[in-house]
PDB file of N, CA and C in Angstrom:
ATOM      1  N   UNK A   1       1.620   6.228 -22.301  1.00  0.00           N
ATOM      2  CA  UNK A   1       2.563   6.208 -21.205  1.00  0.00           C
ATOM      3  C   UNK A   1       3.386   7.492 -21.234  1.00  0.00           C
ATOM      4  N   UNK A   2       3.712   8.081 -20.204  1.00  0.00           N
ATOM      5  CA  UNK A   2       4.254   9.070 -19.718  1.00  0.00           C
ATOM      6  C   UNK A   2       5.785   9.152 -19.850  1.00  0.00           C
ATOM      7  N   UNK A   3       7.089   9.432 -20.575  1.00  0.00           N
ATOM      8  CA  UNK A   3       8.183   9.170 -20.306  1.00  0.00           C
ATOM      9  C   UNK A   3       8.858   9.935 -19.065  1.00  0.00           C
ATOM     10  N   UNK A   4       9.519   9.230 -18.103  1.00  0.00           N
ATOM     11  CA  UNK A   4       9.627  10.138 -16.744  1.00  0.00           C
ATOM     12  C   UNK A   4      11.611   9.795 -16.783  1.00  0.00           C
ATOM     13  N   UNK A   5      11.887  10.810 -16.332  1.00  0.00           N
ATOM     14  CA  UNK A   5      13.493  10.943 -15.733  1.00  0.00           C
ATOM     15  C   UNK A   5      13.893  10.041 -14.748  1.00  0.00           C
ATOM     16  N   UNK A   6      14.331   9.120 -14.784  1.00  0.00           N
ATOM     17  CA  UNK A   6      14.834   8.449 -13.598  1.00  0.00           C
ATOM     18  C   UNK A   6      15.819   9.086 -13.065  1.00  0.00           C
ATOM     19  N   UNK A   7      16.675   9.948 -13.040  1.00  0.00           N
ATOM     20  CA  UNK A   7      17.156  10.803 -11.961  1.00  0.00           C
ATOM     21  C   UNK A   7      16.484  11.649 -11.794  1.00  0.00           C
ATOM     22  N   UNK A   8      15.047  12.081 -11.651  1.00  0.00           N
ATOM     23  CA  UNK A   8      14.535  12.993 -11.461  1.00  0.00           C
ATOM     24  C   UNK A   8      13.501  12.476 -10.378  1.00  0.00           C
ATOM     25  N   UNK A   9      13.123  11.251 -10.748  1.00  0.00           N
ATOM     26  CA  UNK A   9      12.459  10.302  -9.358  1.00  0.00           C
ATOM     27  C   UNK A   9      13.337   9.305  -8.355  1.00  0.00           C
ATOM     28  N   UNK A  10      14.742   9.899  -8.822  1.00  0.00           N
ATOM     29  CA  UNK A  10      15.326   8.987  -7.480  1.00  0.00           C
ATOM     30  C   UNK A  10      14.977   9.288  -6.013  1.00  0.00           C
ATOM     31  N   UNK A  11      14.464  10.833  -6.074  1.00  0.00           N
ATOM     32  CA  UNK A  11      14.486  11.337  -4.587  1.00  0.00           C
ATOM     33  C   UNK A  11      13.165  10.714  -3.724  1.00  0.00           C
ATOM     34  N   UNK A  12      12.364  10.286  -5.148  1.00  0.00           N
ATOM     35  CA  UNK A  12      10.901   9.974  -4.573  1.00  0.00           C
ATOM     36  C   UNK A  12      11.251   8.559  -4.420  1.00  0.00           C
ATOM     37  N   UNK A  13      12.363   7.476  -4.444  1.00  0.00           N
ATOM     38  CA  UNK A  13      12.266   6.522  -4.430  1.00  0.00           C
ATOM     39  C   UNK A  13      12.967   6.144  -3.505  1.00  0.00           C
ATOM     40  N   UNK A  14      14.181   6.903  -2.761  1.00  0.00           N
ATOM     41  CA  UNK A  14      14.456   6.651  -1.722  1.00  0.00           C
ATOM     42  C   UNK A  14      13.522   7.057  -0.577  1.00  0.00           C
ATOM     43  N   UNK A  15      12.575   7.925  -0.970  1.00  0.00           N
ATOM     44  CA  UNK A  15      11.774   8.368   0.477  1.00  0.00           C
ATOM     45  C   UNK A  15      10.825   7.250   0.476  1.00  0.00           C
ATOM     46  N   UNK A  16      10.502   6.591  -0.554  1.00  0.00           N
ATOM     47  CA  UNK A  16       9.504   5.668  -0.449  1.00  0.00           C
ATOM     48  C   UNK A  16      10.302   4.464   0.267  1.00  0.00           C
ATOM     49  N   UNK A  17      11.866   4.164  -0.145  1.00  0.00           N
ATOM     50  CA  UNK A  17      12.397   3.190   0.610  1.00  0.00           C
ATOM     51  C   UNK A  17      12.597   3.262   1.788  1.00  0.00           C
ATOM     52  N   UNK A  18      12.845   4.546   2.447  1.00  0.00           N
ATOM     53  CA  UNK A  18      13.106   4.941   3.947  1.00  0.00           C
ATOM     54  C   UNK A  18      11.866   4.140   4.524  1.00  0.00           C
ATOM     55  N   UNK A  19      10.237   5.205   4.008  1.00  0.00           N
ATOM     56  CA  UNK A  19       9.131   4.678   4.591  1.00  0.00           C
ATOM     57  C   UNK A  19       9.103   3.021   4.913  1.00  0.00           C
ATOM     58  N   UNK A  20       9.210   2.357   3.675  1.00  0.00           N
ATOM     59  CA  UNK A  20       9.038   0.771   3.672  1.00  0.00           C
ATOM     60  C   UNK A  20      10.008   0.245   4.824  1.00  0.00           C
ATOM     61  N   UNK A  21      10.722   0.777   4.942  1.00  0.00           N
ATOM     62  CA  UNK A  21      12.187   0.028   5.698  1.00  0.00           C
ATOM     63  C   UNK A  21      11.215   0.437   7.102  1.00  0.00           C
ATOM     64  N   UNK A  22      11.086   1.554   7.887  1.00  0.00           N
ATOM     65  CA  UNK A  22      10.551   1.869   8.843  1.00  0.00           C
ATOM     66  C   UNK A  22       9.086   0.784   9.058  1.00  0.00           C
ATOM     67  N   UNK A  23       8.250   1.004   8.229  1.00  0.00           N
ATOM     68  CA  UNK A  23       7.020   0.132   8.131  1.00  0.00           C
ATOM     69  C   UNK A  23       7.505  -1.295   8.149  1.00  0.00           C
ATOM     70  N   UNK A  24       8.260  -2.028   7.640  1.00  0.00           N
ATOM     71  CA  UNK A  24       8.985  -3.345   7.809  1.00  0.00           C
ATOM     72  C   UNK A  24       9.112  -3.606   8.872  1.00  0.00           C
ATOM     73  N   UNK A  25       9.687  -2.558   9.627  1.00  0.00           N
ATOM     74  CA  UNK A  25      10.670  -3.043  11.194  1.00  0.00           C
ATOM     75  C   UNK A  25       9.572  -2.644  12.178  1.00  0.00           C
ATOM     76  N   UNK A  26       8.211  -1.946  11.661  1.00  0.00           N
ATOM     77  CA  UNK A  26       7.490  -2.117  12.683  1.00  0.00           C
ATOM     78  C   UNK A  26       6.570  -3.233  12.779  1.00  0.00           C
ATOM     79  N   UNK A  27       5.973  -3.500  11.346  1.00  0.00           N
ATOM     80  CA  UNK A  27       5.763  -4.890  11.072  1.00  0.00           C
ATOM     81  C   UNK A  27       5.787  -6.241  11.930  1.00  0.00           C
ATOM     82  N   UNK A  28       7.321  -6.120  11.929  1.00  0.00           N
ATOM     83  CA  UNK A  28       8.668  -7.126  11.827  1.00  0.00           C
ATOM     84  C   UNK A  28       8.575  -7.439  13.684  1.00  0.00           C
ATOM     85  N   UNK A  29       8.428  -6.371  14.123  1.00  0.00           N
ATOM     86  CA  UNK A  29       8.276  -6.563  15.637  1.00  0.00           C
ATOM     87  C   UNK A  29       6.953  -6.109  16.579  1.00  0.00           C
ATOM     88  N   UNK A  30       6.057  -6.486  15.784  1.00  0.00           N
ATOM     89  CA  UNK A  30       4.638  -7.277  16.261  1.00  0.00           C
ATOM     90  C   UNK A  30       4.777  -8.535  16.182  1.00  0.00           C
ATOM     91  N   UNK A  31       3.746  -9.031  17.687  1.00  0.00           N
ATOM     92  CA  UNK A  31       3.995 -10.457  17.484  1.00  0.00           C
ATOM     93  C   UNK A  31       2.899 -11.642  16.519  1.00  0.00           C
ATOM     94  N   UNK A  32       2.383 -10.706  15.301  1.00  0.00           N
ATOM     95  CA  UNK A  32       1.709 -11.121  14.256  1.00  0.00           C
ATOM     96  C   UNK A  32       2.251 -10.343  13.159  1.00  0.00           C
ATOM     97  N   UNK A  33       3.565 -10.855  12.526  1.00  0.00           N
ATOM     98  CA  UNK A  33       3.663 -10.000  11.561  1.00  0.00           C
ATOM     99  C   UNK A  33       2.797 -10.156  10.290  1.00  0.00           C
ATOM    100  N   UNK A  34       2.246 -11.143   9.851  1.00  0.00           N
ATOM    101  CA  UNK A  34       1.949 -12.069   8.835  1.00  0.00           C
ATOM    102  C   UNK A  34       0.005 -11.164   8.855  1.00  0.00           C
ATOM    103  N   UNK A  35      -0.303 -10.738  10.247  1.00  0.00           N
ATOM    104  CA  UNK A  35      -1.627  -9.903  10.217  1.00  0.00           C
ATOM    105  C   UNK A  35      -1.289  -8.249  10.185  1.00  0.00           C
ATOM    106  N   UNK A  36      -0.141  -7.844  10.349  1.00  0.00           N
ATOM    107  CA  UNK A  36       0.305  -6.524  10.441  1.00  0.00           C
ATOM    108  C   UNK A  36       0.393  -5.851   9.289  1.00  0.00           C
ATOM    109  N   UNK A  37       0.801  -6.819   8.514  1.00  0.00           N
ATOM    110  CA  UNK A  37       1.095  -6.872   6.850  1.00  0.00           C
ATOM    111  C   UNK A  37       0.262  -6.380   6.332  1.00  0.00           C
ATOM    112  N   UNK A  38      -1.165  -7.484   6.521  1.00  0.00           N
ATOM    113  CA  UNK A  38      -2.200  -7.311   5.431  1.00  0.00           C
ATOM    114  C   UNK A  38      -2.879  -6.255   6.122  1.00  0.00           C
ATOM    115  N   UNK A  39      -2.993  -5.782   7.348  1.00  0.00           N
ATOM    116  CA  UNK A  39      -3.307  -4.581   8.024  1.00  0.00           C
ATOM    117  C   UNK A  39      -3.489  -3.225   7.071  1.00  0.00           C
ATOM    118  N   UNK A  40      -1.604  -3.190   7.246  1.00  0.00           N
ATOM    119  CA  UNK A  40      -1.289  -2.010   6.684  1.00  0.00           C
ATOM    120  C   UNK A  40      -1.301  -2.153   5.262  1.00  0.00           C
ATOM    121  N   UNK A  41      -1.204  -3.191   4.613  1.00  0.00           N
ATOM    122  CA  UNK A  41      -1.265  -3.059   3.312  1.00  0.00           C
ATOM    123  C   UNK A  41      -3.120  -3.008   2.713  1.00  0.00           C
ATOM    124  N   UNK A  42      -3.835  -2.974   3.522  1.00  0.00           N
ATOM    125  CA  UNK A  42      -5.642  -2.526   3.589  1.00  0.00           C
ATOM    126  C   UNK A  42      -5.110  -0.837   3.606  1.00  0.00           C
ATOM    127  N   UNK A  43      -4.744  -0.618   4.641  1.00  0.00           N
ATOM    128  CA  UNK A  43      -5.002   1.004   5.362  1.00  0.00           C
ATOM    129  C   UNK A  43      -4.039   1.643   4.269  1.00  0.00           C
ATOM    130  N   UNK A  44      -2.952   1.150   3.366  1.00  0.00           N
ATOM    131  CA  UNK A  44      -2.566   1.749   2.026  1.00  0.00           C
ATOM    132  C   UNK A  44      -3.169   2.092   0.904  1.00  0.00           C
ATOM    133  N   UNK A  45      -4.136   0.776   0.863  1.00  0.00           N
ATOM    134  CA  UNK A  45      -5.091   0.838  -0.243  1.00  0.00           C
ATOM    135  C   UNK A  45      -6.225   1.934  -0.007  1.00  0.00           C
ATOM    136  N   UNK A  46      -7.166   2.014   1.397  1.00  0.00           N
ATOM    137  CA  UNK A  46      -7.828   2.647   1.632  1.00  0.00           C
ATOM    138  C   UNK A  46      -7.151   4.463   1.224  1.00  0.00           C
ATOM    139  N   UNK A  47      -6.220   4.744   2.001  1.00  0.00           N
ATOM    140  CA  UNK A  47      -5.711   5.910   1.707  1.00  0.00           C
ATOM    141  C   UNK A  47      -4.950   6.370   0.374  1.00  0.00           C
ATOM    142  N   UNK A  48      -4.643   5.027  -0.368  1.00  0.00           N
ATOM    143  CA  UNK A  48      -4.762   6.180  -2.166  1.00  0.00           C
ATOM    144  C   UNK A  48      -6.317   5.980  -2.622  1.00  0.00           C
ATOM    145  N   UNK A  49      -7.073   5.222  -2.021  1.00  0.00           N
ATOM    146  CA  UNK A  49      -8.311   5.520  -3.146  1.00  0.00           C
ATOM    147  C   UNK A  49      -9.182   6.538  -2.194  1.00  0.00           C
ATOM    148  N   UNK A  50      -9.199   7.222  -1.514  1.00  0.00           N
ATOM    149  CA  UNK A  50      -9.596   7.943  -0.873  1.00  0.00           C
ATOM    150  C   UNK A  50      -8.864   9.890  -1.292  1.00  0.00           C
ATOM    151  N   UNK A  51      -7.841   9.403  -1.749  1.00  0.00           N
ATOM    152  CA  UNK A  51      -6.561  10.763  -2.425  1.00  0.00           C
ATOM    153  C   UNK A  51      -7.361  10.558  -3.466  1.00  0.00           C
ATOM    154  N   UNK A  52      -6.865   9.753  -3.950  1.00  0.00           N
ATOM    155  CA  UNK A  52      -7.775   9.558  -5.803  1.00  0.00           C
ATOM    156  C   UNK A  52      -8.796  10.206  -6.207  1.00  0.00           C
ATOM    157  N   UNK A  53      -9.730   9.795  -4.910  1.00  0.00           N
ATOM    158  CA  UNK A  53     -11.146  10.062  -4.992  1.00  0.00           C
ATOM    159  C   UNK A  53     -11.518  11.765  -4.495  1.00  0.00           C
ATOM    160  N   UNK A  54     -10.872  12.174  -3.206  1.00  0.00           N
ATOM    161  CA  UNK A  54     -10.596  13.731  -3.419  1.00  0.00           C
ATOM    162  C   UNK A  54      -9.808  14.279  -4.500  1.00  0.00           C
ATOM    163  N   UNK A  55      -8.370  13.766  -5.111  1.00  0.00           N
ATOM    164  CA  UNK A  55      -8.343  14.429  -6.367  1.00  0.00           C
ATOM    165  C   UNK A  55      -8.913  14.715  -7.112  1.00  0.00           C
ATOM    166  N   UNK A  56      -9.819  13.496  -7.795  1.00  0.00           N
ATOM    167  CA  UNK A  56     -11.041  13.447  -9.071  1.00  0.00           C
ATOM    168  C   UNK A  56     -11.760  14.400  -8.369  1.00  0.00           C
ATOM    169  N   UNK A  57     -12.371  14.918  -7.545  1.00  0.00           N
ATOM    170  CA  UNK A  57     -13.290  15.769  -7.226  1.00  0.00           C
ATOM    171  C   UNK A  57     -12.773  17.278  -7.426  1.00  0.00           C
ATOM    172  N   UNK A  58     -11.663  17.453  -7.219  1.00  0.00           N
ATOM    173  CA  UNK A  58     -11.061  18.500  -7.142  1.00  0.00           C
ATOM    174  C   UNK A  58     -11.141  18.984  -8.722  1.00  0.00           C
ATOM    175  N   UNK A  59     -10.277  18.046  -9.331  1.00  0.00           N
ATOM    176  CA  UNK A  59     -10.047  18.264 -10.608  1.00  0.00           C
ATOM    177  C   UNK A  59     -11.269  18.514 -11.770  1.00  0.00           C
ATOM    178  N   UNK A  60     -13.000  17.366 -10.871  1.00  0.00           N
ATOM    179  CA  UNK A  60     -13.773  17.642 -11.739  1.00  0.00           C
ATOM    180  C   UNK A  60     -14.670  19.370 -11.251  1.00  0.00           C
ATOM    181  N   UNK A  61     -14.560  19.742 -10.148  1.00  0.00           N
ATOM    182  CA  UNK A  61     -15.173  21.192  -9.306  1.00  0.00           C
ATOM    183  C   UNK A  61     -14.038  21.790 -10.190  1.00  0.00           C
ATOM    184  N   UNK A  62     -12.997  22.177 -10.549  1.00  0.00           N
ATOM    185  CA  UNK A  62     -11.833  23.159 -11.452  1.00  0.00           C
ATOM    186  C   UNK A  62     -12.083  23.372 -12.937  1.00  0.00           C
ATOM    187  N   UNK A  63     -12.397  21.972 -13.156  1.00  0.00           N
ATOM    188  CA  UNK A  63     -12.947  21.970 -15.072  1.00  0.00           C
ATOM    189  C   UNK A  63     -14.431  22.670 -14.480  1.00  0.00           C
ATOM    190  N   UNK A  64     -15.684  22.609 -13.703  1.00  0.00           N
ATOM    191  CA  UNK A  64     -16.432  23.179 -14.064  1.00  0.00           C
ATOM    192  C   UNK A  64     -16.619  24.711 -13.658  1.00  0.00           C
ATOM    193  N   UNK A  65     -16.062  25.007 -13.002  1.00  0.00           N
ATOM    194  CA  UNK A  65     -15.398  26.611 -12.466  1.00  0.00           C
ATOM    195  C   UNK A  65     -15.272  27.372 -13.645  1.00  0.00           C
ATOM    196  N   UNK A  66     -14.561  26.390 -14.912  1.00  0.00           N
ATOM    197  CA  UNK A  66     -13.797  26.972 -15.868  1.00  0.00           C
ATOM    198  C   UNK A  66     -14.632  27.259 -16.922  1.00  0.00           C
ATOM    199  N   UNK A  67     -15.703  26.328 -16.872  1.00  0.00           N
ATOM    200  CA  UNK A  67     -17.060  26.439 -17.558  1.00  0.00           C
ATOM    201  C   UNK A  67     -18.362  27.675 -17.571  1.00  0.00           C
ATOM    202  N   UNK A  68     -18.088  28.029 -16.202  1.00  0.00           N
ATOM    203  CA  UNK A  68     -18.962  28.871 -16.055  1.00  0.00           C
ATOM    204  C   UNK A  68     -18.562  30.351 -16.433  1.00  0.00           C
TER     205      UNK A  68
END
């Protein structure tokens, strides 16, 4: 495990709260919130394993760059 600064990730934790609060209230006023939810909480999942998955690529094309 990584030891991290908690005043050093507060800034990343209010931007993440802004986002949620915004995503809530759009949620919140569809008239299916209960399908909006699991919507966006799919299209979250899809888009970090999709980052993930271009990171790992990135990171494994850089180690072999370094090889040659």
């Amino acid at each position: 495990m990584v030891a991290s600064n908690p005043v050093a990730s507060r800034p990343l934790q209010l931007e993440v709260e802004r986002i949620v609060e915004l995503l809530a209230n759009c949620i919140c006023a569809t008239e299916e919130p209960r399908a909006a939810l699991m919507t966006a909480v799919a299209q979250l999942h899809r888009e970090v394993q999709a980052t993930h998955h271009v990171a790992t690529l990135h990171l494994h094309n850089r180690q072999a760059a370094r090889m040659m």
